[in-house]
Every structure is written in structure tokens, then in C-alpha cells.
Protein backbone atom coordinates (compact mmCIF):
# COMPACT_ATOMS: atom_id res chain seq x y z
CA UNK A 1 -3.23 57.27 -43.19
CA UNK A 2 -0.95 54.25 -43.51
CA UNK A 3 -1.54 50.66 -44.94
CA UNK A 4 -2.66 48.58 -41.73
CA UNK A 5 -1.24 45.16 -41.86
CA UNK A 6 -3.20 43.56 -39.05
CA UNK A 7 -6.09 41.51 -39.11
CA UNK A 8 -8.56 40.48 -36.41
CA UNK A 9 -10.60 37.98 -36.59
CA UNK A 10 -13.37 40.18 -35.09
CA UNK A 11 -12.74 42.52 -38.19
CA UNK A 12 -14.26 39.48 -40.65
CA UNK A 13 -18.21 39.06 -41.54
CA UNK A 14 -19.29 36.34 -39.19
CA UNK A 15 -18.83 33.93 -41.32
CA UNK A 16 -15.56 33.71 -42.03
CA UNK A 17 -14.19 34.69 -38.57
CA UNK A 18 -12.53 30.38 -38.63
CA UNK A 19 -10.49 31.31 -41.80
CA UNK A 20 -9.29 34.69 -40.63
CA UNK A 21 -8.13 32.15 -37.17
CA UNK A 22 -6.84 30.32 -38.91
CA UNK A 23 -4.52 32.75 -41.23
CA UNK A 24 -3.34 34.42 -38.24
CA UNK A 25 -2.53 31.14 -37.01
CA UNK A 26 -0.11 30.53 -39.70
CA UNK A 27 0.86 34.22 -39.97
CA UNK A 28 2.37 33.59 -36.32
CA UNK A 29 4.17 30.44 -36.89
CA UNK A 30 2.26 28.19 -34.98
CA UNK A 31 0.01 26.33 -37.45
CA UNK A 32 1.24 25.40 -40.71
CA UNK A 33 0.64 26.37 -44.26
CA UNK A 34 -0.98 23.35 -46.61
CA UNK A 35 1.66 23.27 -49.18
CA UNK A 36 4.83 23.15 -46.84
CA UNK A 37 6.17 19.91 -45.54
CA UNK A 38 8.37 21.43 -42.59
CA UNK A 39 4.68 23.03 -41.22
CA UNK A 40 2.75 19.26 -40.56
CA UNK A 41 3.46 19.08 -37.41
CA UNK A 42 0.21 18.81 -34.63
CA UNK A 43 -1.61 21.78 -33.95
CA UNK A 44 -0.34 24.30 -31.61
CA UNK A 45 3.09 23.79 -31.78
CA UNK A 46 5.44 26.72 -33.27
CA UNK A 47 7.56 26.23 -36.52
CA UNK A 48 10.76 27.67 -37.62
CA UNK A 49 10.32 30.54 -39.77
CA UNK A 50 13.61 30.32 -41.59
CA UNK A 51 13.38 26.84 -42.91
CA UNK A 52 9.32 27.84 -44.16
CA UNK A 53 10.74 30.72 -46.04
CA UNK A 54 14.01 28.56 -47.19
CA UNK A 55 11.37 25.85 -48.69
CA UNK A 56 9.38 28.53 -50.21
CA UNK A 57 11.89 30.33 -51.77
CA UNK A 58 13.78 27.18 -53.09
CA UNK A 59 10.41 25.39 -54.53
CA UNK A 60 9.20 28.59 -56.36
CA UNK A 61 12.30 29.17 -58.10
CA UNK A 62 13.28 25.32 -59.03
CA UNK A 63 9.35 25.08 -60.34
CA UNK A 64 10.52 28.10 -62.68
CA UNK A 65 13.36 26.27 -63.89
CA UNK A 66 11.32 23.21 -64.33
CA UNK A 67 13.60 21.05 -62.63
CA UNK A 68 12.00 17.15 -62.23
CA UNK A 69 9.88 17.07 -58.63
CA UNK A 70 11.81 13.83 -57.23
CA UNK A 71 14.85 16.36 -57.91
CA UNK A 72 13.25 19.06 -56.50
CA UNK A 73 12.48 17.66 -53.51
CA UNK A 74 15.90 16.43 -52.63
CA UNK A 75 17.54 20.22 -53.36
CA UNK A 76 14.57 21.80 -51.76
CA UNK A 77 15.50 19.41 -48.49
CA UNK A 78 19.59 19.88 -48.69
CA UNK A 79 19.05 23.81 -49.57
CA UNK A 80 17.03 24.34 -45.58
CA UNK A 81 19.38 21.69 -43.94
CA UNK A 82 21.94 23.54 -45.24
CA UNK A 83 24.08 26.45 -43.80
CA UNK A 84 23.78 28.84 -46.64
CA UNK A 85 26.25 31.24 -45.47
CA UNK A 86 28.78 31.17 -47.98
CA UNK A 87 26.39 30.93 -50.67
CA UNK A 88 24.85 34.53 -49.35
CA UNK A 89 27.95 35.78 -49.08
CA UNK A 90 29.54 35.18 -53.08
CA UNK A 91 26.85 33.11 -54.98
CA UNK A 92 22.86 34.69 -54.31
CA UNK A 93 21.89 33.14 -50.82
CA UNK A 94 19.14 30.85 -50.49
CA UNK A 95 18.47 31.39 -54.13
CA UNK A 96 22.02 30.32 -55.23
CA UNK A 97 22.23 27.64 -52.95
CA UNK A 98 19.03 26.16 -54.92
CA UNK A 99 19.97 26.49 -58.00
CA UNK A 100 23.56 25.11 -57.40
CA UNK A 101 22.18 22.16 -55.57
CA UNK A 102 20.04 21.43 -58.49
CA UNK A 103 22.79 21.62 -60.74
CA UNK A 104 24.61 18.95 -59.25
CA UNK A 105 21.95 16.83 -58.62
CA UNK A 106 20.71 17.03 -62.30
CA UNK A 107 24.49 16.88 -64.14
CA UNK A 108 28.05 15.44 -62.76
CA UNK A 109 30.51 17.31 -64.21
CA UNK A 110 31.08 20.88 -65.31
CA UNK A 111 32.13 19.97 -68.58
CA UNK A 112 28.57 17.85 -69.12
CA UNK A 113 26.80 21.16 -67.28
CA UNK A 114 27.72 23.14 -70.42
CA UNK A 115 26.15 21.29 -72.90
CA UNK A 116 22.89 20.60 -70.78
CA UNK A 117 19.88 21.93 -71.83
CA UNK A 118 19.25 23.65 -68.50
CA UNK A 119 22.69 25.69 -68.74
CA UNK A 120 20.90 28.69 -71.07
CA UNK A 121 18.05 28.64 -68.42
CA UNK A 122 20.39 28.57 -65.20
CA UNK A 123 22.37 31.34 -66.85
CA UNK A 124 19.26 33.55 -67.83
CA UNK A 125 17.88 32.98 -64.58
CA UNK A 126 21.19 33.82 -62.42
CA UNK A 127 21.30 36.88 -64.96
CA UNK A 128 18.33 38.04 -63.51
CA UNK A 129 18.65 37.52 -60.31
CA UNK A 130 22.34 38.58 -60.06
CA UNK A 131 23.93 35.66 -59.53
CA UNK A 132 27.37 34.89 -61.91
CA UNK A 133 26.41 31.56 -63.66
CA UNK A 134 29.96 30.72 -64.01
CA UNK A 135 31.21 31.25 -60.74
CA UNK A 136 28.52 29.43 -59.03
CA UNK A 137 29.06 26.41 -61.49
CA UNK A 138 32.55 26.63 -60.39
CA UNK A 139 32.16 27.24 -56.78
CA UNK A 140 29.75 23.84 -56.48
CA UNK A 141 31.95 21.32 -58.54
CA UNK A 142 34.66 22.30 -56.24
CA UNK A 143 33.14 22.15 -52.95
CA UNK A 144 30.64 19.55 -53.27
CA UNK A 145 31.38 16.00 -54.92
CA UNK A 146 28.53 15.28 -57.65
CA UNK A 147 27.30 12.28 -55.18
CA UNK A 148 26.05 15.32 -52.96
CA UNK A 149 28.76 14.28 -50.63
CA UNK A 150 30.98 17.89 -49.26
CA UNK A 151 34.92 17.55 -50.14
């Protein structure tokens, strides 16, 4: 018999029937998860998807790399206002995106990148993820100005 993936609330005890409402509330988009900016909005209205799973993404992965929260914030903002496409396409996506963001927001040139200390622990995590370290470094510094600004 297969996994089932649905919930009803008429499947909980009684007494929790409000919190199994109100996961399948935020399950279908329309009421928002505590620890996600882009979901306080009022009740009942529907939220974009992408940008929840951008800012989930982003956060968890720049926590990892314990990049500074006022920096965090800032990449974790540019990364779902951003079109990621050519990051997906040569550099890891979402995931690239928010790690290159972070590097320019934390260092302004390549040259200083190298000797940061986050440099062994960008390059160990783009290892794992499969993401060249190098390329990406590259790729940023060229397209985006260190003041955030695009060339």
C-alpha cells in the first residue's frame, strides 16, 4: 500500500483538529509559515510558493556557512528578488545564487576573497553541493559590482 501524503483535519484526535487547519493552511499557500517574512501577509490571502522556497533554501544554507544575520538578510532578500536563471544554468541555482551573493556582500574583491576565512568553507561547501568555487567567484566579480550594483 503506498505512503499517503494527505491529511484531514477530520483524521486528528479532537483536539488538535485547529493545528492540523492550520498546517494544511500553510501546506496550500494561503497562510503563512512563522519563520518566513514573505508569508505575513493577512489571513486568507495566497503566497507565492517560489519566493517561500527561495527564502528557505537561501537562509538554511547561509546559517550553515555562518554568514552574519544583517548579511544574511540582505542576500536572502536579493537571492528571491532575483532572476536566478543564469545562476541555475552554470553556477548551482538558488543555492549558488546565495552563496555568491554572500560573497560579495561579505568581501570586495576576488583577490581579498582568497585570503578570507570563509573561502575554505565556501569551497567545501560548493564541493559538496557541486558547485565550482572558482568559477562562481569569477562569474560574480564580473557581473555584479561589489556595491551590489549589476555591471
Amino acid at each position: 500500500m503506498p505512503a499517503r501524503t494527505t491529511f484531514y483535519a477530520e483524521d486528528a484526535p479532537e483536539h488538535k483538529e485547529e493545528r492540523y487547519d492550520a498546517l494544511w493552511l500553510i501546506d496550500q499557500g494561503i497562510d503563512g509559515w512563522p519563520e518566513c517574512p514573505f508569508d505575513e501577509v493577512e489571513r486568507g490571502h495566497r503566497l507565492n510558493r517560489a519566493h517561500r522556497g527561495k527564502y528557505l533554501v537561501c537562509d538554511t544554507l547561509l546559517q550553515q556557512l555562518e554568514v552574519p544575520r544583517h548579511v544574511r538578510e540582505g542576500v536572502v532578500s536579493r537571492v528571491v528578488m532575483t532572476d536566478c536563471r543564469a545562476f541555475s544554468r552554470h553556477h548551482g541555482g538558488v543555492k549558488g545564487a546565495a552563496i555568491g551573493f554572500a560573497i560579495i556582500s561579505l568581501v570586495d574583491t576576488e583577490e581579498e576573497l582568497s585570503t578570507s576565512a570563509y573561502w575554505p568553507l565556501v569551497k567545501e561547501t560548493c564541493s559538496s553541493i557541486g558547485i565550482d568555487a572558482d568559477a562562481l567567484a569569477s562569474y560574480l566579480f564580473r557581473t555584479y559590482a561589489p556595491t551590489g550594483e549589476e555591471n
